[in-house]
PDB file of N, CA and C in Angstrom:
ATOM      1  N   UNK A   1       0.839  -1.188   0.000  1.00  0.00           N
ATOM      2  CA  UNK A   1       0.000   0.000   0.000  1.00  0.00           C
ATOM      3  C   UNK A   1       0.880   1.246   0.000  1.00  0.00           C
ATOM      4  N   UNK A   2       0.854   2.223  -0.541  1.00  0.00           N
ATOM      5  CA  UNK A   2       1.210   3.559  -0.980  1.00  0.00           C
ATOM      6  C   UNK A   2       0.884   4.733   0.058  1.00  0.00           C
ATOM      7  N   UNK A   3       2.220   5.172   0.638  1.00  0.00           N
ATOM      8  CA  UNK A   3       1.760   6.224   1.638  1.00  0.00           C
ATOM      9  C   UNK A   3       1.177   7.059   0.680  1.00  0.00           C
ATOM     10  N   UNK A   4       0.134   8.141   0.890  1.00  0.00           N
ATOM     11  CA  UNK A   4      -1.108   8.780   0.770  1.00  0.00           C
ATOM     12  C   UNK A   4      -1.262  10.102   1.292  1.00  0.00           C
ATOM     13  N   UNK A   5      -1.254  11.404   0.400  1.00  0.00           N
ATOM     14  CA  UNK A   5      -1.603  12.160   1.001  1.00  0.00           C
ATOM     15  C   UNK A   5      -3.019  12.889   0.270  1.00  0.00           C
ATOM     16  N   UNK A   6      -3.327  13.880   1.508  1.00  0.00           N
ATOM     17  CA  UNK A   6      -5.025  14.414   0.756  1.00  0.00           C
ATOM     18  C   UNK A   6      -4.760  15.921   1.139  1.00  0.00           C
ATOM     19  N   UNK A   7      -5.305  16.371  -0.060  1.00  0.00           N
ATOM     20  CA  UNK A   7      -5.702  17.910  -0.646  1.00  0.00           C
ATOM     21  C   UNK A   7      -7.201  18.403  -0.413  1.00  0.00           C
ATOM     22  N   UNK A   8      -7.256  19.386   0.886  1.00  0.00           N
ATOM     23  CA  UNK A   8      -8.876  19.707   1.160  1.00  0.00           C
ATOM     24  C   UNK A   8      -8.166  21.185   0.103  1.00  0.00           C
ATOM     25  N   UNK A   9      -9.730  21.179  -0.090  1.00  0.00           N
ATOM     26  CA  UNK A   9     -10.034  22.475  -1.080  1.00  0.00           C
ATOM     27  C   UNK A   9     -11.536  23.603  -0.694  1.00  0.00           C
ATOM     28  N   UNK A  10     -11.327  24.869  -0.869  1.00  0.00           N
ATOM     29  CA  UNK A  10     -12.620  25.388  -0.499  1.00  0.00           C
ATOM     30  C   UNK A  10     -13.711  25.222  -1.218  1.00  0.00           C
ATOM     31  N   UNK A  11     -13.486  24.696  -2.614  1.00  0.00           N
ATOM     32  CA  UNK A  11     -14.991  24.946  -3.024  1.00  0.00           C
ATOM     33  C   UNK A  11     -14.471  23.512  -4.376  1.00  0.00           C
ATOM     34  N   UNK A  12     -15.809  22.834  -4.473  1.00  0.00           N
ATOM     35  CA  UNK A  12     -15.554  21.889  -6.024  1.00  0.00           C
ATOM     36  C   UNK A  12     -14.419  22.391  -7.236  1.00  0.00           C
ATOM     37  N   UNK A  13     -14.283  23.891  -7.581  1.00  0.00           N
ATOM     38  CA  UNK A  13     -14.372  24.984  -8.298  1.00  0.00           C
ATOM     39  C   UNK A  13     -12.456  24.567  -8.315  1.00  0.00           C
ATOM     40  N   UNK A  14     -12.238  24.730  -6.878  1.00  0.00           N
ATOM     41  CA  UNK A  14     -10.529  24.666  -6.689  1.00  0.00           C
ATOM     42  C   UNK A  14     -10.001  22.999  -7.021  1.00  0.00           C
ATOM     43  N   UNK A  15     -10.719  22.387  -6.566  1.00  0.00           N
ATOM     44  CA  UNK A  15     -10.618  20.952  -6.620  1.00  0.00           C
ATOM     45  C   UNK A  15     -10.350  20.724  -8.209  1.00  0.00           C
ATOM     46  N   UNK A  16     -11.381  20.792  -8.829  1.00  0.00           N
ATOM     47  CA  UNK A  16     -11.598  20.442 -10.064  1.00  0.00           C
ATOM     48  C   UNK A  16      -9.820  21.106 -10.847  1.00  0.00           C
ATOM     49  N   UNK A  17     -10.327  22.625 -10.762  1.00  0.00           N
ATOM     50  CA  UNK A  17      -9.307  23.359 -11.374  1.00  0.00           C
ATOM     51  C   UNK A  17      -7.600  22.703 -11.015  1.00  0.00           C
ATOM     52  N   UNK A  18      -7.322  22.411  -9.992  1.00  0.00           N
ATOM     53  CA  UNK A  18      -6.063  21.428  -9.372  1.00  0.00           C
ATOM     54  C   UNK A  18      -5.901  20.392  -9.722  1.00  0.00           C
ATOM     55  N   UNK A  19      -7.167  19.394 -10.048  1.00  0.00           N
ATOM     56  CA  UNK A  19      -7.143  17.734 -10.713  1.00  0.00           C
ATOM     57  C   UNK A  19      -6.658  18.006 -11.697  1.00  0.00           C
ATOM     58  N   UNK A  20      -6.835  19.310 -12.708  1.00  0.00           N
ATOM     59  CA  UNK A  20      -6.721  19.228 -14.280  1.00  0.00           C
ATOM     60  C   UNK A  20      -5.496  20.015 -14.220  1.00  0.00           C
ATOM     61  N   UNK A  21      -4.989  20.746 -12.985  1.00  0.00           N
ATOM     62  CA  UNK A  21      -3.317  21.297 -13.380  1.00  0.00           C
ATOM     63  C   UNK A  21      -2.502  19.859 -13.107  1.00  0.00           C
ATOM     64  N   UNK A  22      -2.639  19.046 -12.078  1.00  0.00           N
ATOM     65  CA  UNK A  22      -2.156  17.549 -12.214  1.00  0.00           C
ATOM     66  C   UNK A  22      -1.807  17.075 -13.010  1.00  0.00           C
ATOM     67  N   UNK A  23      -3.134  16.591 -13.321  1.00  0.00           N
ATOM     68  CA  UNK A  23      -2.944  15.967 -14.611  1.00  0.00           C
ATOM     69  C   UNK A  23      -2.133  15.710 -15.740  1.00  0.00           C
ATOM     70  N   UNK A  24      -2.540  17.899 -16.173  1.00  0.00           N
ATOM     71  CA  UNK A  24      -1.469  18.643 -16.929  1.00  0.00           C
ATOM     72  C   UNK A  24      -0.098  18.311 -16.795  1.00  0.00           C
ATOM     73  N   UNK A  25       0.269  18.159 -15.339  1.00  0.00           N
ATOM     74  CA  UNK A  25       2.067  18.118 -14.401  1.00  0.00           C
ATOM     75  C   UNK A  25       2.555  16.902 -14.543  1.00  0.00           C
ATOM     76  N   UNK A  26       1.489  15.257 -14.933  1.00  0.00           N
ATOM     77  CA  UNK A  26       2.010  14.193 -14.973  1.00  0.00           C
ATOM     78  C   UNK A  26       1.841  13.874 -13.455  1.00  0.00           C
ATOM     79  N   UNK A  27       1.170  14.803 -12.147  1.00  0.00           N
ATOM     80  CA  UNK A  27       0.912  13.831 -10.808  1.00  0.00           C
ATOM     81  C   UNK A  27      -0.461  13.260 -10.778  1.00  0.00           C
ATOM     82  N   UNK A  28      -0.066  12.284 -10.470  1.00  0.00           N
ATOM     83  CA  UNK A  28      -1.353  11.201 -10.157  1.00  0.00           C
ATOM     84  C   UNK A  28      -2.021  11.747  -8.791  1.00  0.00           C
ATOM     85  N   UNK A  29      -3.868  11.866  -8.925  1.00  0.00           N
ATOM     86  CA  UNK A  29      -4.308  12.338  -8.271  1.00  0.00           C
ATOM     87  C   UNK A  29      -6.061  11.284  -8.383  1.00  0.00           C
ATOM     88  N   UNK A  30      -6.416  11.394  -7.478  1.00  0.00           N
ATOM     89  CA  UNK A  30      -7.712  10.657  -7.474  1.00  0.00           C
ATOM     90  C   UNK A  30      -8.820  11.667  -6.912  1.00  0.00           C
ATOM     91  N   UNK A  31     -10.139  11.981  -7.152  1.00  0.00           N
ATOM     92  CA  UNK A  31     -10.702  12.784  -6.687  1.00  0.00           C
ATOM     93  C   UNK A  31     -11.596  11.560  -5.738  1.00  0.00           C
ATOM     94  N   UNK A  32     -12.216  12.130  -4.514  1.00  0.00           N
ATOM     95  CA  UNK A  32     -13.043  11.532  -3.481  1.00  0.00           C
ATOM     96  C   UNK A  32     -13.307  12.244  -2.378  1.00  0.00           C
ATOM     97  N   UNK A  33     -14.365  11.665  -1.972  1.00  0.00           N
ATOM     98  CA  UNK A  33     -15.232  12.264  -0.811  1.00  0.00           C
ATOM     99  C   UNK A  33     -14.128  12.292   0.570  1.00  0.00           C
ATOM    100  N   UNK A  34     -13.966  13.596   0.989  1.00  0.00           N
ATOM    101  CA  UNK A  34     -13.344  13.971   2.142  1.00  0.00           C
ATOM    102  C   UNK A  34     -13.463  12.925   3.400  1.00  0.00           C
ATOM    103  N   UNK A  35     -12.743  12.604   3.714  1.00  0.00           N
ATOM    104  CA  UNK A  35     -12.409  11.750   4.383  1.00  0.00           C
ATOM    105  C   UNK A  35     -13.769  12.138   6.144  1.00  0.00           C
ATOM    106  N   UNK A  36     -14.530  11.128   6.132  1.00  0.00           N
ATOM    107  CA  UNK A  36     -15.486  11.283   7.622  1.00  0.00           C
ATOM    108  C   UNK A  36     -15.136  11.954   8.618  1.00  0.00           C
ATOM    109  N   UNK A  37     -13.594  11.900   8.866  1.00  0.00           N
ATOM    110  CA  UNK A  37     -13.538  12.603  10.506  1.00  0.00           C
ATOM    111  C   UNK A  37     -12.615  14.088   9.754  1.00  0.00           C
ATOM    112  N   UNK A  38     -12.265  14.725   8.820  1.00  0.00           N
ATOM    113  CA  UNK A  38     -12.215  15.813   8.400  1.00  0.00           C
ATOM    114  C   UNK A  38     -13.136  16.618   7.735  1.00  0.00           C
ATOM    115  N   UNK A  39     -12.754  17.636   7.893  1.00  0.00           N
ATOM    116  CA  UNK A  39     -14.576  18.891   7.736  1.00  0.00           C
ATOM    117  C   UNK A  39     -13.546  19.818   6.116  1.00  0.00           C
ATOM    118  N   UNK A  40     -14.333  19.871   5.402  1.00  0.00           N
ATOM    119  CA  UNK A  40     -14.039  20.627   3.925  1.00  0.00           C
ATOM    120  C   UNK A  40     -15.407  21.294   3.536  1.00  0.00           C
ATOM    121  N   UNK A  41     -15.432  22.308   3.157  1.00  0.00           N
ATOM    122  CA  UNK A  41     -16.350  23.332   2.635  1.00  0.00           C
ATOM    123  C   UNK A  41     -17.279  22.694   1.249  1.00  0.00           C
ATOM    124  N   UNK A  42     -16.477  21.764   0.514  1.00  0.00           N
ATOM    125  CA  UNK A  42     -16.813  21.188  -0.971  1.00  0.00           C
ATOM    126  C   UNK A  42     -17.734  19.736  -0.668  1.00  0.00           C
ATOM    127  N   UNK A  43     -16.507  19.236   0.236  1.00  0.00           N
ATOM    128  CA  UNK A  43     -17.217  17.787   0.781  1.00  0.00           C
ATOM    129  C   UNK A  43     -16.116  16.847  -0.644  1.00  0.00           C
ATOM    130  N   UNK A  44     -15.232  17.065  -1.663  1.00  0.00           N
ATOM    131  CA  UNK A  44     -14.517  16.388  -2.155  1.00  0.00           C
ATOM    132  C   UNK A  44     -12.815  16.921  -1.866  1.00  0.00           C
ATOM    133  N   UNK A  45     -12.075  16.056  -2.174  1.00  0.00           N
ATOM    134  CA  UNK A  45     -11.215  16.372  -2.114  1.00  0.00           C
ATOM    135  C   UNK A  45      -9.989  15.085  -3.032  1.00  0.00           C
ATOM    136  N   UNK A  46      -8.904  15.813  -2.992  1.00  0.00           N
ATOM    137  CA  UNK A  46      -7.799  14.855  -3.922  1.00  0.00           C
ATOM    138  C   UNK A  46      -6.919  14.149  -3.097  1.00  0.00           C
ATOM    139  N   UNK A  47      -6.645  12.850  -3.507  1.00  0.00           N
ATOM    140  CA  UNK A  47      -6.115  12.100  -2.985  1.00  0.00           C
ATOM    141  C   UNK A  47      -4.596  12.192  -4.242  1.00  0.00           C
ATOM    142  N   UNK A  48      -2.868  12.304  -3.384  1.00  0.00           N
ATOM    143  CA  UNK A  48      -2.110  12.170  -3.975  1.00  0.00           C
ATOM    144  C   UNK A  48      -1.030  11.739  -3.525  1.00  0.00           C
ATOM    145  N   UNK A  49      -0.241  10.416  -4.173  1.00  0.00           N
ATOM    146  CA  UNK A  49       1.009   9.902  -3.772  1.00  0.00           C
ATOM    147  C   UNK A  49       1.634  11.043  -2.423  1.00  0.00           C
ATOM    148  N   UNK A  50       2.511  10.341  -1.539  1.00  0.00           N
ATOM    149  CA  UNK A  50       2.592  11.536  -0.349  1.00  0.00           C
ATOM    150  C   UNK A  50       4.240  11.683  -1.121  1.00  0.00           C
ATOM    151  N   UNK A  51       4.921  10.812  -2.120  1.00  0.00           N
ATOM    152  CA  UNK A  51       5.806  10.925  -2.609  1.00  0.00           C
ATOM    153  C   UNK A  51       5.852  12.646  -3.632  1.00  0.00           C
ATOM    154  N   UNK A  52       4.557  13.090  -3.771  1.00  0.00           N
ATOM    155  CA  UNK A  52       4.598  13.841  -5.020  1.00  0.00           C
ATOM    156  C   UNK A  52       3.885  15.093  -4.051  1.00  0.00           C
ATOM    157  N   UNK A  53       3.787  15.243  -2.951  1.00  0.00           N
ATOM    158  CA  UNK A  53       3.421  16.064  -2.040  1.00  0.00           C
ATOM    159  C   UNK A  53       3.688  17.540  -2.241  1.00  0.00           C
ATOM    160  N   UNK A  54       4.946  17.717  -2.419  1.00  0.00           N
ATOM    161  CA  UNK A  54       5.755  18.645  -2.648  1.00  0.00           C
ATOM    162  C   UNK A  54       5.845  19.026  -3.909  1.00  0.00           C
ATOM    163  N   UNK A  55       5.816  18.458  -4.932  1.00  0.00           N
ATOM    164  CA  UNK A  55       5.761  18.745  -6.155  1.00  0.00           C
ATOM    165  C   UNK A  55       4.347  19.661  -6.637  1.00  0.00           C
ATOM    166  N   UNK A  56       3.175  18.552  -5.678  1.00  0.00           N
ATOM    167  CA  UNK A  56       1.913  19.294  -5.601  1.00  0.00           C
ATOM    168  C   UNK A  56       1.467  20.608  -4.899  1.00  0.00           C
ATOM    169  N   UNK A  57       2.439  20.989  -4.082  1.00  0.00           N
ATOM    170  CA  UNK A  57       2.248  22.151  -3.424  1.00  0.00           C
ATOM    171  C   UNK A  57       2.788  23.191  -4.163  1.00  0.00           C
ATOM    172  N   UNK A  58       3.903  22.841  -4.439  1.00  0.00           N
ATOM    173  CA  UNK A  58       4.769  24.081  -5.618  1.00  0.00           C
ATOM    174  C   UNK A  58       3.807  24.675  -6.327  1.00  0.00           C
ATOM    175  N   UNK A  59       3.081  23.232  -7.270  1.00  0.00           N
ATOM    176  CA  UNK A  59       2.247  23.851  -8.769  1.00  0.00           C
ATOM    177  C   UNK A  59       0.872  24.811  -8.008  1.00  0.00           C
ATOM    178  N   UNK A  60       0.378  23.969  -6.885  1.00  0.00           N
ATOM    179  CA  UNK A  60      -0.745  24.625  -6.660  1.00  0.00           C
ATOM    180  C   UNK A  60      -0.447  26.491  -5.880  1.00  0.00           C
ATOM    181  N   UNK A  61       0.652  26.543  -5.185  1.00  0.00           N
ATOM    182  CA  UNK A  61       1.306  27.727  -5.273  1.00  0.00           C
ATOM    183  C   UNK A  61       1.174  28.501  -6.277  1.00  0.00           C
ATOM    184  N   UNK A  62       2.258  27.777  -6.937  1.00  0.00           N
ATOM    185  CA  UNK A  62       2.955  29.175  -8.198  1.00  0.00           C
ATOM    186  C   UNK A  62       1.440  29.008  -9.189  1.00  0.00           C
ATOM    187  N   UNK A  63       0.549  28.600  -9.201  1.00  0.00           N
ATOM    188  CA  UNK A  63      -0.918  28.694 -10.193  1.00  0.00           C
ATOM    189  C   UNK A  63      -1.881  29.344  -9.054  1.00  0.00           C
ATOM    190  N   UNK A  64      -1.276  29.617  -8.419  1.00  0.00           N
ATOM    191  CA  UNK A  64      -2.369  30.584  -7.223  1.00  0.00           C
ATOM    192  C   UNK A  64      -3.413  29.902  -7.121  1.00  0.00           C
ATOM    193  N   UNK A  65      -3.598  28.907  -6.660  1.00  0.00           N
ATOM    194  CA  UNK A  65      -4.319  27.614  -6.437  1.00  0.00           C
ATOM    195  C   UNK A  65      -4.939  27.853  -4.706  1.00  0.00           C
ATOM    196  N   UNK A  66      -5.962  28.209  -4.248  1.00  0.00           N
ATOM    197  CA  UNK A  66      -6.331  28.202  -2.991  1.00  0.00           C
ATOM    198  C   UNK A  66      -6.756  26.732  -2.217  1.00  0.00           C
ATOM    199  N   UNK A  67      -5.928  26.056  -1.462  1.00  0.00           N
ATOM    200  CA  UNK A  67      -5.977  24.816  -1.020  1.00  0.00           C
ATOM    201  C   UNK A  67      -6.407  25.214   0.616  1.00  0.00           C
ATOM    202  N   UNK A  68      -7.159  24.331   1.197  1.00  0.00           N
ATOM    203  CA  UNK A  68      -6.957  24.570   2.875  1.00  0.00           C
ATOM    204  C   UNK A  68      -5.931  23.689   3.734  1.00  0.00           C
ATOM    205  N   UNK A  69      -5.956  22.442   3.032  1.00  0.00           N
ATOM    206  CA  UNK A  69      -4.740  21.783   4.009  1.00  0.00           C
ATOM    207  C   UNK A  69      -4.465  20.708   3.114  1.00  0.00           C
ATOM    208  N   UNK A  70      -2.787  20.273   3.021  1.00  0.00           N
ATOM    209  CA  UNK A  70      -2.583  19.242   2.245  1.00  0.00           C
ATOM    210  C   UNK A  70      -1.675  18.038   3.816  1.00  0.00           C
ATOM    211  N   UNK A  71      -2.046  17.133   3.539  1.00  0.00           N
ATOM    212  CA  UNK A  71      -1.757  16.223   5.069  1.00  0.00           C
ATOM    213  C   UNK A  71      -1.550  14.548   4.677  1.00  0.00           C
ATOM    214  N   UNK A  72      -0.764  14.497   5.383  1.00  0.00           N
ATOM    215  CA  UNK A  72      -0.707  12.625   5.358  1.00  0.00           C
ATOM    216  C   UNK A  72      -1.846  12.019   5.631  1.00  0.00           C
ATOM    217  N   UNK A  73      -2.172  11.314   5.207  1.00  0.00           N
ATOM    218  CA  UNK A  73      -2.950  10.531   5.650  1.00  0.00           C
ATOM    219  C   UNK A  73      -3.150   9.614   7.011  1.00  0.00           C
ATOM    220  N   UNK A  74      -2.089   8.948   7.095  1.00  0.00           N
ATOM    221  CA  UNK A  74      -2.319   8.641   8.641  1.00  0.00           C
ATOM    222  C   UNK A  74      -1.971   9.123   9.203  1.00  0.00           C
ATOM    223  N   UNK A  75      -1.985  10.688   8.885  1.00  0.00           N
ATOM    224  CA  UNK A  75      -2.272  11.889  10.287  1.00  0.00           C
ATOM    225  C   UNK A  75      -3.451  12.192  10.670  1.00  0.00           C
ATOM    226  N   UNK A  76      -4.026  11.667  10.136  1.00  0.00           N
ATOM    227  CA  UNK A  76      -5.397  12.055  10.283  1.00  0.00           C
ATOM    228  C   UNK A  76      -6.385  11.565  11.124  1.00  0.00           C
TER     229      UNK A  76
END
């Protein structure tokens, strides 16, 4: 199994727009329902390798990408 990290977002709007800069970047990303014991404004959120974590924060940065929290997974 693949350590795991997840991307909350404020609205579908950011989510969506971030799956398709991914994509664009070559990182693998899965979209899904926010995890039960975390609270998100959208109610979806992205699931991404925790290997590519950093790579994913850069793009969503420098594309002025509004994220609320990007986190390990079994931090959660």
């Amino acid at each position: 199994m693949s350590e795991q990290s997840v991307i909350l977002f404020p609205t579908s709007a950011h989510v969506m727009h971030a799956e398709k800069l991914f994509n664009d970047a070559g990182i693998s990303c899965r979209l899904v329902p926010v995890p039960r014991h975390l609270s998100s404004d959208c109610g979806i959120c992205l699931v991404i390798s925790r290997q590519e974590s950093t790579d994913a924060r850069v793009l969503l940065e420098a594309m002025h990408v509004e994220y609320d929290a990007l986190a390990d997974m079994d931090c959660m």
